[in-house]
Each structure stands twice: as structure tokens, then as C-alpha cells.
Protein backbone atom coordinates (compact mmCIF):
# COMPACT_ATOMS: atom_id res chain seq x y z
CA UNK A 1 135.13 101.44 94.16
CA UNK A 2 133.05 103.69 91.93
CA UNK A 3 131.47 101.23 90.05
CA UNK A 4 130.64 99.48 93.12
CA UNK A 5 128.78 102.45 93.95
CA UNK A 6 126.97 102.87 90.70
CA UNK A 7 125.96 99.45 90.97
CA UNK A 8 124.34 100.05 94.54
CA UNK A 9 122.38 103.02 93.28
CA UNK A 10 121.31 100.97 90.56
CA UNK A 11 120.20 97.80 92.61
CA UNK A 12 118.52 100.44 95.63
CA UNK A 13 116.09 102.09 92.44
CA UNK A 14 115.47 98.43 91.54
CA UNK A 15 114.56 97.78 95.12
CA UNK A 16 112.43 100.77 95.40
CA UNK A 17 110.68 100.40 92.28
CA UNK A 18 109.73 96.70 93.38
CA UNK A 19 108.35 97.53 96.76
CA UNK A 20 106.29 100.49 94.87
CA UNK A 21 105.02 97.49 92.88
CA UNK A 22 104.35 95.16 96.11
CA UNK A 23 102.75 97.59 97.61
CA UNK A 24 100.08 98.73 94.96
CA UNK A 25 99.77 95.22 94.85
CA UNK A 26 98.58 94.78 98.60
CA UNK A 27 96.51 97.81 98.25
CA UNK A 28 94.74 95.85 95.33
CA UNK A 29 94.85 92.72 97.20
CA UNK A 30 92.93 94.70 100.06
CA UNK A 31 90.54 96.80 98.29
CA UNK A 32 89.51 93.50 96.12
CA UNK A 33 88.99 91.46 99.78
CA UNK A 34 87.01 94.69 100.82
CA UNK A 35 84.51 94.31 97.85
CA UNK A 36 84.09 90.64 98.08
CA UNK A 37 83.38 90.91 101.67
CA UNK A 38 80.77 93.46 100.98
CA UNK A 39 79.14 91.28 98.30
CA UNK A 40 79.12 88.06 101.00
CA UNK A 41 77.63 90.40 103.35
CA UNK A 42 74.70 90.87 100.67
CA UNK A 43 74.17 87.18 99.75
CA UNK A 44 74.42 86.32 103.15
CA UNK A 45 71.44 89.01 104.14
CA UNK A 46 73.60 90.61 106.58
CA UNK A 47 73.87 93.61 104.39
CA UNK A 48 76.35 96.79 105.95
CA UNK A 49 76.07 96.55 109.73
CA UNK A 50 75.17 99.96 111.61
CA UNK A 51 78.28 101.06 112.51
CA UNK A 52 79.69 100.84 109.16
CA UNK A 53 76.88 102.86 108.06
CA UNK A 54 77.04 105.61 110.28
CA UNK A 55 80.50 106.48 109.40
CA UNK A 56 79.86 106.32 105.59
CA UNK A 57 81.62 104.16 103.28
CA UNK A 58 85.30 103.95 103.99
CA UNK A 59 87.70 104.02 101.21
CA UNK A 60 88.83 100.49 99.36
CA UNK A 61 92.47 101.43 100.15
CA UNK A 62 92.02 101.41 103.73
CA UNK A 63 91.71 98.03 104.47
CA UNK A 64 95.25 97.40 102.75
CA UNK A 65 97.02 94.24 104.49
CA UNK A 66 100.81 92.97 104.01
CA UNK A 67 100.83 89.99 101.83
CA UNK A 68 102.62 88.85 98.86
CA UNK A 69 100.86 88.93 96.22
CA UNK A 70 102.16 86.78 92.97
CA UNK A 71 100.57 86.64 89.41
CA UNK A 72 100.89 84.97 86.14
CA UNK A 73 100.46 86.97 82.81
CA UNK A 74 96.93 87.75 82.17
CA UNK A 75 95.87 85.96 78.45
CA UNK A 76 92.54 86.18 76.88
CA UNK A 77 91.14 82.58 74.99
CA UNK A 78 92.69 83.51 72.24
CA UNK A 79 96.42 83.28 73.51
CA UNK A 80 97.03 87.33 73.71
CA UNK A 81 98.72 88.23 76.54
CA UNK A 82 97.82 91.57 78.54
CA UNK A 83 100.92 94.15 78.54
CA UNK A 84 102.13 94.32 81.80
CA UNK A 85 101.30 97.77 82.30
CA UNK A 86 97.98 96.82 82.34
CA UNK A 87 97.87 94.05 84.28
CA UNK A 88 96.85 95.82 87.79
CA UNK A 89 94.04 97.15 86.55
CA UNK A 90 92.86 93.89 84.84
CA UNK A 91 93.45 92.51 87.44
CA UNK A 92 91.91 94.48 90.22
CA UNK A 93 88.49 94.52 87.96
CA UNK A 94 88.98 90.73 88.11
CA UNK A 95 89.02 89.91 91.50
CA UNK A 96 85.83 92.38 91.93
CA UNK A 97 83.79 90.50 90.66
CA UNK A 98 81.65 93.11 89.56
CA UNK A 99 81.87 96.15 87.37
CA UNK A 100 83.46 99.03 88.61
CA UNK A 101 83.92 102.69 87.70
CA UNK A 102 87.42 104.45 87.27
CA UNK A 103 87.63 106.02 91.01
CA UNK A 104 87.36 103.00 92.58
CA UNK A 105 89.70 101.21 90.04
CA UNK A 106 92.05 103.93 91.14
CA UNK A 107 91.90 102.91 94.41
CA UNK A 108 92.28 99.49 94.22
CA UNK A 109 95.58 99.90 92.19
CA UNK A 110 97.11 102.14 94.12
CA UNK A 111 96.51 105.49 92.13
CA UNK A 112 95.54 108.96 93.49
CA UNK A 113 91.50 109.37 92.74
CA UNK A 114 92.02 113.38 92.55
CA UNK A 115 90.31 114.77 89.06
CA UNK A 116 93.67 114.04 86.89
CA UNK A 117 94.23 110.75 87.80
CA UNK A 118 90.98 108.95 88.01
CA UNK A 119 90.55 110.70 84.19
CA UNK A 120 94.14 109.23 83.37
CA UNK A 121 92.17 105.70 84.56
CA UNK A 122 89.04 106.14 82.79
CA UNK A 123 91.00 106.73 79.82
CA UNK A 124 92.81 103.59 80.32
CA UNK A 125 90.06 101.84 80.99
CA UNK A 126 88.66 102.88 77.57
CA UNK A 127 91.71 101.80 75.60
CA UNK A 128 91.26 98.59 77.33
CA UNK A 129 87.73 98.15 75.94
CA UNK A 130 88.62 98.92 72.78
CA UNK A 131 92.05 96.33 72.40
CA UNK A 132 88.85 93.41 73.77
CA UNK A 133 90.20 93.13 77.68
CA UNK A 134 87.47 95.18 79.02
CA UNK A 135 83.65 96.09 78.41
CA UNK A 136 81.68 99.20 79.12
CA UNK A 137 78.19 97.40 78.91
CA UNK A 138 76.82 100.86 81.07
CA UNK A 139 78.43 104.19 80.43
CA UNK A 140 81.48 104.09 82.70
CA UNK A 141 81.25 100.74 84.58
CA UNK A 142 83.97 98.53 83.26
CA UNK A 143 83.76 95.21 83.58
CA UNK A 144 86.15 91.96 82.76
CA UNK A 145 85.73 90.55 78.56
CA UNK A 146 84.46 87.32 78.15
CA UNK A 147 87.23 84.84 77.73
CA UNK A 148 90.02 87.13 79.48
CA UNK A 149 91.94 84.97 81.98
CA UNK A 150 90.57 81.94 80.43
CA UNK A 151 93.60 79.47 78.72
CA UNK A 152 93.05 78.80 75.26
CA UNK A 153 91.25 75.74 74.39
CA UNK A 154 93.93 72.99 74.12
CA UNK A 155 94.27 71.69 70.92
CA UNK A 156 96.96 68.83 68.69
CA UNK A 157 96.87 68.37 65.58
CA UNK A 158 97.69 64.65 65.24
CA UNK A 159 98.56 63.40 61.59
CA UNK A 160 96.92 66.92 60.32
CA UNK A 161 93.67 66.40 62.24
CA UNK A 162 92.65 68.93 64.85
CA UNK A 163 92.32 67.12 67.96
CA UNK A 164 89.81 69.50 70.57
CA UNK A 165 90.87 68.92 74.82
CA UNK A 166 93.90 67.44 74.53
């Protein structure tokens, strides 16, 4: 009976630890839809309506929505594969579109944007640059590498000759 127990403990933390995950996930999800409406709303000419803009910017993690949210490792061109510790905020700067700086990084993964934690970000964000995921083209906007998320180029080698888009 007491390992049964032990084993329900263990499987509610597992629970709990995946609908933490889910749910920085849909705050991503919605703070990513938030931006991308914003930068239709530009193209379009429509630019911020007048209510919006009386109120002042609302936060990216406002607009979070319930969906499931799936994902397959992130790999640069080169075949290295993101660790998945990483892969939110990869991710999130992904789907922007655009570069972004650390606060609102923080809010699109799910992360508090007091002092201490956008800083924890922003030195994430750095280490990213430097392992090739990221770029800091402008000091502090962080942007997507070239070639991250793109497969490798497929490639045989056919009787020793390298054969390019298999």
C-alpha cells in the first residue's frame, strides 16, 4: 500500500511539472499571437486602434489562451540540436518574428520580468549568442541565428560521391 502511495506522489509531481510546462507554453503561444497581430496591424496600415492606445500597452502575457501547444527539437543547419532547456526561449524569439529584448522574452515564456529574473534572461540570452542560436546585432535585442530551425541540407553519398537534395 505504501509503495502505491509513493508512486502517486511521484506521478502527481510529474503531473504538476507538465501542466507548469503547458502552461508557459500557452503563455508563449499567446504573447507570440499578440506580437504578430500587432505587426499585421502595421502592414495592414491599421496601426494600434484608439482604445488600445489610451490604456497603454498591455502586457504579452495577458492575452494567454488554452491550447496545446506541441514542438519538435529545435536544430540549427548544421544538425545541433538546442538543449531543451532552451527551447522556450528559442522558441518564443522564433515565432516573433522580430528581435526582442529580455523583458519581453520573459514574458512570453512564462518568467517573472521583476529585476532578477529578466537579468537571469538576458544572461541566457547571451549564452545563447555565444553557443550560435541567437544574435545580438543591437545591444540587447536578440534575435533568431541564421540557419536555426532550418533541417540540414540532405545529402547521400552514393558509391563515395556526395550527392546534394536527396
Amino acid at each position: 500500500m505504501e509503495d502505491l502511495r509513493s508512486q502517486i506522489a511521484a506521478l502527481e509531481k510529474e503531473l504538476a511539472d507538465e501542466e507548469k510546462q503547458l502552461e508557459r507554453w500557452s503563455t508563449a503561444e499567446a504573447a507570440v499571437a499578440e506580437v504578430l497581430a500587432e505587426g499585421e496591424d502595421e502592414v495592414a496600415g491599421r496601426g494600434p486602434s484608439a482604445d488600445a492606445g489610451s490604456r497603454g500597452p498591455a502586457p504579452v502575457a495577458a492575452a494567454a489562451a488554452q491550447r496545446l501547444v506541441v514542438s519538435a527539437p529545435v536544430m540549427r543547419a548544421d544538425g545541433k540540436v538546442l538543449a531543451e532547456a532552451n527551447e522556450d526561449v528559442v522558441l518564443a524569439l522564433a515565432s516573433a518574428g522580430r528581435p526582442l529584448r529580455a523583458k519581453p522574452v520573459c514574458e512570453a515564456v512564462g518568467w517573472d520580468t521583476d529585476h532578477r529574473p529578466v537579468e537571469r534572461m538576458r544572461v541566457k540570452l547571451k549564452r545563447l549568442v555565444k553557443q550560435g542560436w541567437l544574435t545580438e546585432d543591437e545591444v540587447g535585442l536578440f534575435a533568431i541565428a541564421p540557419g536555426v530551425g532550418e533541417l540540414a541540407e540532405p545529402t547521400a553519398v552514393v558509391d563515395g560521391a556526395v550527392i546534394e537534395d536527396v
